[in-house]
N, C-alpha and C. Protein backbone atom coordinates (compact mmCIF):
# COMPACT_ATOMS: atom_id res chain seq x y z
N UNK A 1 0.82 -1.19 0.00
CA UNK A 1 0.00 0.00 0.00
C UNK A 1 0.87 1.26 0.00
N UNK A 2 2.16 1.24 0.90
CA UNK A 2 3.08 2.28 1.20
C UNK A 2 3.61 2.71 -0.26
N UNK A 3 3.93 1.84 -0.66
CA UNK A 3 4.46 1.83 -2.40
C UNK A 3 3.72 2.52 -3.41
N UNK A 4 2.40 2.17 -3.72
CA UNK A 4 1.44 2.26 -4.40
C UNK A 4 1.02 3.63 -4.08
N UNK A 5 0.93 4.31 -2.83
CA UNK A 5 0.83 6.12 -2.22
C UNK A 5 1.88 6.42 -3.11
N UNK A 6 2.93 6.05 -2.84
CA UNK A 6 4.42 6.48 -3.59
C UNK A 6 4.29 6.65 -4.95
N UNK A 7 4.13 6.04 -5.28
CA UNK A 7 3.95 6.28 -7.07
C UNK A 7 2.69 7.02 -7.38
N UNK A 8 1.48 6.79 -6.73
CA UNK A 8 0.34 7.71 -6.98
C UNK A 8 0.82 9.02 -6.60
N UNK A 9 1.74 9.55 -5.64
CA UNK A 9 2.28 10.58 -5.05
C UNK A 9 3.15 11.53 -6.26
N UNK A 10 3.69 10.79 -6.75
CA UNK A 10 4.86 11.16 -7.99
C UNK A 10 4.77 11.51 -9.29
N UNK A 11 3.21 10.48 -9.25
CA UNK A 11 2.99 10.60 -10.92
C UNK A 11 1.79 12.02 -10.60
N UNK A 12 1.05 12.43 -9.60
CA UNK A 12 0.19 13.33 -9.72
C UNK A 12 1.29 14.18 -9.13
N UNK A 13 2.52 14.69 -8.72
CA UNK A 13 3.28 15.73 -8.67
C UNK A 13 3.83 15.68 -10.42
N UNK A 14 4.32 14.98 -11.14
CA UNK A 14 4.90 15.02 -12.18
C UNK A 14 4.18 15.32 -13.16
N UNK A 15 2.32 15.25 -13.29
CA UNK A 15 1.41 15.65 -13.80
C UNK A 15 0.98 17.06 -13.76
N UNK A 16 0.97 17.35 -12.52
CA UNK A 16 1.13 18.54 -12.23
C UNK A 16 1.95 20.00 -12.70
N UNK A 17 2.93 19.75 -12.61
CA UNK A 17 4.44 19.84 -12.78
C UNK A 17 4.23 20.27 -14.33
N UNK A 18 4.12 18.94 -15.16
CA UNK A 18 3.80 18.94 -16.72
C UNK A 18 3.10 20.26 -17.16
N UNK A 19 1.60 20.12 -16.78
CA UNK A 19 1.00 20.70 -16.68
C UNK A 19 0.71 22.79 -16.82
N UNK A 20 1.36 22.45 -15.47
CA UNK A 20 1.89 23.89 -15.36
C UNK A 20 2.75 24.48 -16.19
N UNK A 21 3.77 23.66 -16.56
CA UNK A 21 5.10 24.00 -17.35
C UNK A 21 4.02 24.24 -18.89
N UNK A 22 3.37 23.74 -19.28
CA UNK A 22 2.62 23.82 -20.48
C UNK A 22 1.98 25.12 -20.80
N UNK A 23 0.86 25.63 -19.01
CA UNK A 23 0.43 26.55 -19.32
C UNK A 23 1.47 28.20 -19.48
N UNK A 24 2.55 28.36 -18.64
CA UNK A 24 3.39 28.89 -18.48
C UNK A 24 4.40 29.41 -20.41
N UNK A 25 4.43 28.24 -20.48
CA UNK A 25 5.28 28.22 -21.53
C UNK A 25 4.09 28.98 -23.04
N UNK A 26 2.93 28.49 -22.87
CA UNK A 26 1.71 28.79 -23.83
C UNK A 26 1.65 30.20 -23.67
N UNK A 27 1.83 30.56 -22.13
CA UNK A 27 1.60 32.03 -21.78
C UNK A 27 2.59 32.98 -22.61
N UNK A 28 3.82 32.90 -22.49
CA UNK A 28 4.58 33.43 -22.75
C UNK A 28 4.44 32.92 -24.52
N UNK A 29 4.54 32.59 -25.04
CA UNK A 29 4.24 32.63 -26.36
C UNK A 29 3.01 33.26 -26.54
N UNK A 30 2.59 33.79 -25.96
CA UNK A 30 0.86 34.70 -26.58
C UNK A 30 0.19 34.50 -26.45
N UNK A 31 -0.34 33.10 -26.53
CA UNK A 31 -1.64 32.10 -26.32
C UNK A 31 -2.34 32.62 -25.18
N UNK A 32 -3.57 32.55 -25.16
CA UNK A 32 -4.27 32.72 -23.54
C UNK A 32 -5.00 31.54 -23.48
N UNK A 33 -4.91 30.46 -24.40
CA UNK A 33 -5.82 28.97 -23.91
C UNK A 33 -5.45 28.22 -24.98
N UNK A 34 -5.00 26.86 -24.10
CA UNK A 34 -4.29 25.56 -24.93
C UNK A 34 -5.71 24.66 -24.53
N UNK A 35 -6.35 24.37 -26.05
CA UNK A 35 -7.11 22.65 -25.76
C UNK A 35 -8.86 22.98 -25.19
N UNK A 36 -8.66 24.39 -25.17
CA UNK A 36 -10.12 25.12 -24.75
C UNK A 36 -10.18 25.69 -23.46
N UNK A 37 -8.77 25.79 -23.14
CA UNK A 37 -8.94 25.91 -21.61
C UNK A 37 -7.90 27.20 -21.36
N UNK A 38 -8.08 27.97 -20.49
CA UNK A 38 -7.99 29.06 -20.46
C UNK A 38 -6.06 28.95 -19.07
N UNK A 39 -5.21 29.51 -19.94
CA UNK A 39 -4.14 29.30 -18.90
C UNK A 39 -3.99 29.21 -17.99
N UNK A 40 -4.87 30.24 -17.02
CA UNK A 40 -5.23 30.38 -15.72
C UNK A 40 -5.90 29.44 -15.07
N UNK A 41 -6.72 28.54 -16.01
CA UNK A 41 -7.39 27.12 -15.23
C UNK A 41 -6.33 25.97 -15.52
N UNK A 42 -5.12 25.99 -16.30
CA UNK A 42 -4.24 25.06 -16.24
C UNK A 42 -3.02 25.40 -15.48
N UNK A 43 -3.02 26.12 -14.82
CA UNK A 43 -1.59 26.54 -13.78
C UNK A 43 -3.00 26.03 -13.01
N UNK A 44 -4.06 26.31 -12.67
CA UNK A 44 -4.91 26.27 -11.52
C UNK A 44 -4.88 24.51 -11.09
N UNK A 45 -4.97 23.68 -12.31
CA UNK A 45 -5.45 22.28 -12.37
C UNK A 45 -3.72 22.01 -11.92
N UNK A 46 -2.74 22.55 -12.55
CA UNK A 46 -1.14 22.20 -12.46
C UNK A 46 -0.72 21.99 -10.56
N UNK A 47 -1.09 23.73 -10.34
CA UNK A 47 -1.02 23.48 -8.74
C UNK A 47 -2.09 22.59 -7.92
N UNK A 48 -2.61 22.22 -8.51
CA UNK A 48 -3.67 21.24 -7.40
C UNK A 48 -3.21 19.61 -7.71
N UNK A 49 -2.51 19.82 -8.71
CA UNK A 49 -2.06 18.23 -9.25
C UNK A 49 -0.70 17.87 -7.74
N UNK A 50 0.24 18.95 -8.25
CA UNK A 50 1.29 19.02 -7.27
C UNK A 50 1.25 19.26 -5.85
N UNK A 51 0.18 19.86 -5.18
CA UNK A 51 -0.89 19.95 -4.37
C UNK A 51 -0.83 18.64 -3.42
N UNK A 52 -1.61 17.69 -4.36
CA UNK A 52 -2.13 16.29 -4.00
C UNK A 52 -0.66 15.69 -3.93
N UNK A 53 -0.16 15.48 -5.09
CA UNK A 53 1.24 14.99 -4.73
C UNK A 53 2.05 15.25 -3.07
N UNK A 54 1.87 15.87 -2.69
CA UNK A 54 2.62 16.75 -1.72
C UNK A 54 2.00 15.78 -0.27
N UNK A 55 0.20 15.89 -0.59
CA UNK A 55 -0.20 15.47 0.43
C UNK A 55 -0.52 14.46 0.92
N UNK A 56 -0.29 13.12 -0.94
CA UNK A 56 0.14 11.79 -0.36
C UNK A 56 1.09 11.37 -0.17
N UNK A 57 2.21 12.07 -0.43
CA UNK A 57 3.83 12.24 0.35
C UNK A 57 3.71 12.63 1.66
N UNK A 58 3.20 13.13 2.09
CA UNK A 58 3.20 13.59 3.59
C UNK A 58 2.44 12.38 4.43
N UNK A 59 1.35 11.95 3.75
CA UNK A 59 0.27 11.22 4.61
C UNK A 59 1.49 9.60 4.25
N UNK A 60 1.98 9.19 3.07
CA UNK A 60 3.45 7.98 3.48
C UNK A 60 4.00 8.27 4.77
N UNK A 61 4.66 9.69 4.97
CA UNK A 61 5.65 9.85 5.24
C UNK A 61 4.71 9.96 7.34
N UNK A 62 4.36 10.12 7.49
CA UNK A 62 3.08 10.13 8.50
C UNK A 62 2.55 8.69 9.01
N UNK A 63 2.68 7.71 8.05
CA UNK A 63 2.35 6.32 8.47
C UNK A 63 3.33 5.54 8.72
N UNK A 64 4.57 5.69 8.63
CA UNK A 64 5.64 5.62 8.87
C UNK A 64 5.82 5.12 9.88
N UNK A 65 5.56 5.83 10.64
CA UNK A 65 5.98 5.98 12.45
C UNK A 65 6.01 4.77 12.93
């Protein structure tokens, strides 16, 4: 189970992560929306990806004990 947090932990920080880097990078090239979606709701979806990551890293790192 400890494992399986771990990788669910990594791949929704690395999704995240992606994510953001996408809307960021779209930004700065001019664009104000990649895919129908408006930059500001993909940094928004980016930080909540990395977000979660964070907080099933913490809740591993918490069962630990």
């Amino acid at each position: 189970m400890e494992r399986l947090l771990i990788w669910i932990g990594r791949i929704a920080a690395l999704a995240g992560m992606v994510i953001s880097a996408v809307a960021i990078v779209s930004r700065l090239l001019g664009a104000f929306s990649v895919g129908g979606l408006w930059n500001a709701t993909l940094l928004q979806i980016g930080m909540a990806g990395m977000l979660a990551g964070c907080a099933i890293m913490l809740t591993v790192i918490t069962m630990r004990r």
